[in-house]
C-alpha atoms as a PDB file:
ATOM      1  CA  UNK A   1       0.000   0.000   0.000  1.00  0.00           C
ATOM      2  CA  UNK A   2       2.836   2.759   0.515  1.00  0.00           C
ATOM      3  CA  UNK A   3       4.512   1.707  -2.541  1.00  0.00           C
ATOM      4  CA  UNK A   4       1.076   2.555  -4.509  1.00  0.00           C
ATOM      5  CA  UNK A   5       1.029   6.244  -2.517  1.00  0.00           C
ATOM      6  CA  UNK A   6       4.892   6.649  -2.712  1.00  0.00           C
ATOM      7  CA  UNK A   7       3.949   6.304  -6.853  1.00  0.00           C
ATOM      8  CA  UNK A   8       0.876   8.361  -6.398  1.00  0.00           C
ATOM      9  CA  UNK A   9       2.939  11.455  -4.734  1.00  0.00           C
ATOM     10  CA  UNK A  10       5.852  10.874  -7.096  1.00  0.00           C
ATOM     11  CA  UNK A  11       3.628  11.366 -10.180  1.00  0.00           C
ATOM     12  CA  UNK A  12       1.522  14.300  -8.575  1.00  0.00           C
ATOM     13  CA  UNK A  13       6.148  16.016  -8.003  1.00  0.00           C
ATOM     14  CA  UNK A  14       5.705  15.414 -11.914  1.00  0.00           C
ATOM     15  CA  UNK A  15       2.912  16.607 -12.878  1.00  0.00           C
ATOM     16  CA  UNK A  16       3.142  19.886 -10.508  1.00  0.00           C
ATOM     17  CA  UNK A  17       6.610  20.053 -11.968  1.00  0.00           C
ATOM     18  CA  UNK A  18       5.051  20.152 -15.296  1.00  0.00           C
ATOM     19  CA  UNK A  19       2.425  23.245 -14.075  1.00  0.00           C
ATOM     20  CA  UNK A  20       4.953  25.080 -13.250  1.00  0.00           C
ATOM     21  CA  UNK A  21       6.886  25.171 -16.318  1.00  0.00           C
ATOM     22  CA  UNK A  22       3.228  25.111 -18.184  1.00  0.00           C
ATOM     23  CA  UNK A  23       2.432  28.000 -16.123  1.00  0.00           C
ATOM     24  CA  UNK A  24       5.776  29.806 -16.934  1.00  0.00           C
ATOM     25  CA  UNK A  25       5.225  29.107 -20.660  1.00  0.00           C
ATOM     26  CA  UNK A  26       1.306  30.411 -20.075  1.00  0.00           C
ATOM     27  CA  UNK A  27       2.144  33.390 -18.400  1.00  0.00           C
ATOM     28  CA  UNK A  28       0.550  32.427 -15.423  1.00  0.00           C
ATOM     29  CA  UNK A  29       1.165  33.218 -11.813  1.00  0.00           C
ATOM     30  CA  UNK A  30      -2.254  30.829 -10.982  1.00  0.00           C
ATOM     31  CA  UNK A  31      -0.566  27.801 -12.596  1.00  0.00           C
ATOM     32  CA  UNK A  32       2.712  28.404 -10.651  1.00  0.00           C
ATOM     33  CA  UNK A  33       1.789  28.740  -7.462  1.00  0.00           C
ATOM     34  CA  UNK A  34      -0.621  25.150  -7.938  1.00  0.00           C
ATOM     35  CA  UNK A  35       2.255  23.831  -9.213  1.00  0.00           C
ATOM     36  CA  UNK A  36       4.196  24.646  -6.360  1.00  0.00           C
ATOM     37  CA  UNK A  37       1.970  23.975  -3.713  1.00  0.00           C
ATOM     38  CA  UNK A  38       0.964  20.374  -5.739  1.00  0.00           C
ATOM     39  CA  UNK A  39       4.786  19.963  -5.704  1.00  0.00           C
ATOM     40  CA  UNK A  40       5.104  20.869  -1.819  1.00  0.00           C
ATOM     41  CA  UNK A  41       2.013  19.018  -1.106  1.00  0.00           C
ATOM     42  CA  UNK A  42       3.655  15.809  -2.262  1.00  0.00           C
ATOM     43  CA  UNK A  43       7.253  16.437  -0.885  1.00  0.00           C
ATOM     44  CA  UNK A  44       5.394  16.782   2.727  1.00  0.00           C
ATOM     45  CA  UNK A  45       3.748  13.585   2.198  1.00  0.00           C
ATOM     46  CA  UNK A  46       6.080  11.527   0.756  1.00  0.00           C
ATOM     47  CA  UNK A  47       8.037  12.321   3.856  1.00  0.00           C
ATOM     48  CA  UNK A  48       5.296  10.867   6.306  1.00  0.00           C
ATOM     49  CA  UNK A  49       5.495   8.000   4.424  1.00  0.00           C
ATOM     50  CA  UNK A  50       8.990   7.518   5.501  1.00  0.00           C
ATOM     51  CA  UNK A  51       8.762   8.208   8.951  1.00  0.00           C
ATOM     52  CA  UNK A  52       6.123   6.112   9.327  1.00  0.00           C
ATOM     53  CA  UNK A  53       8.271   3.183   7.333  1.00  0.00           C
ATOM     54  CA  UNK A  54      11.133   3.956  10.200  1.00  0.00           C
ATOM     55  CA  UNK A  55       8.806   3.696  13.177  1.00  0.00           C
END
């Protein structure tokens, strides 16, 4: 089951990777600061993951 989330937020770094530069490209401040926060979102949560794997 944390191997399927650990995926899940490592996709979500990609894709809010990709909204930033989209957002960049777009000339968007919107799309950069989702992507950022998507990007931050998953960081934060992938690190739970690995405290709770060292517990």
């Amino acid at each position: 089951m944390n191997k399927i989330k650990l995926l899940c937020f490592t996709l979500a770094i990609l894709f809010g990777a990709f909204m930033f530069v989209y957002g960049e490209y777009d000339d968007s401040p919107g799309g950069q600061l989702l992507g950022l926060l998507v990007v931050i979102a998953s960081i934060i949560g992938i690190l739970k993951i690995r405290r709770s794997q060292q517990k």
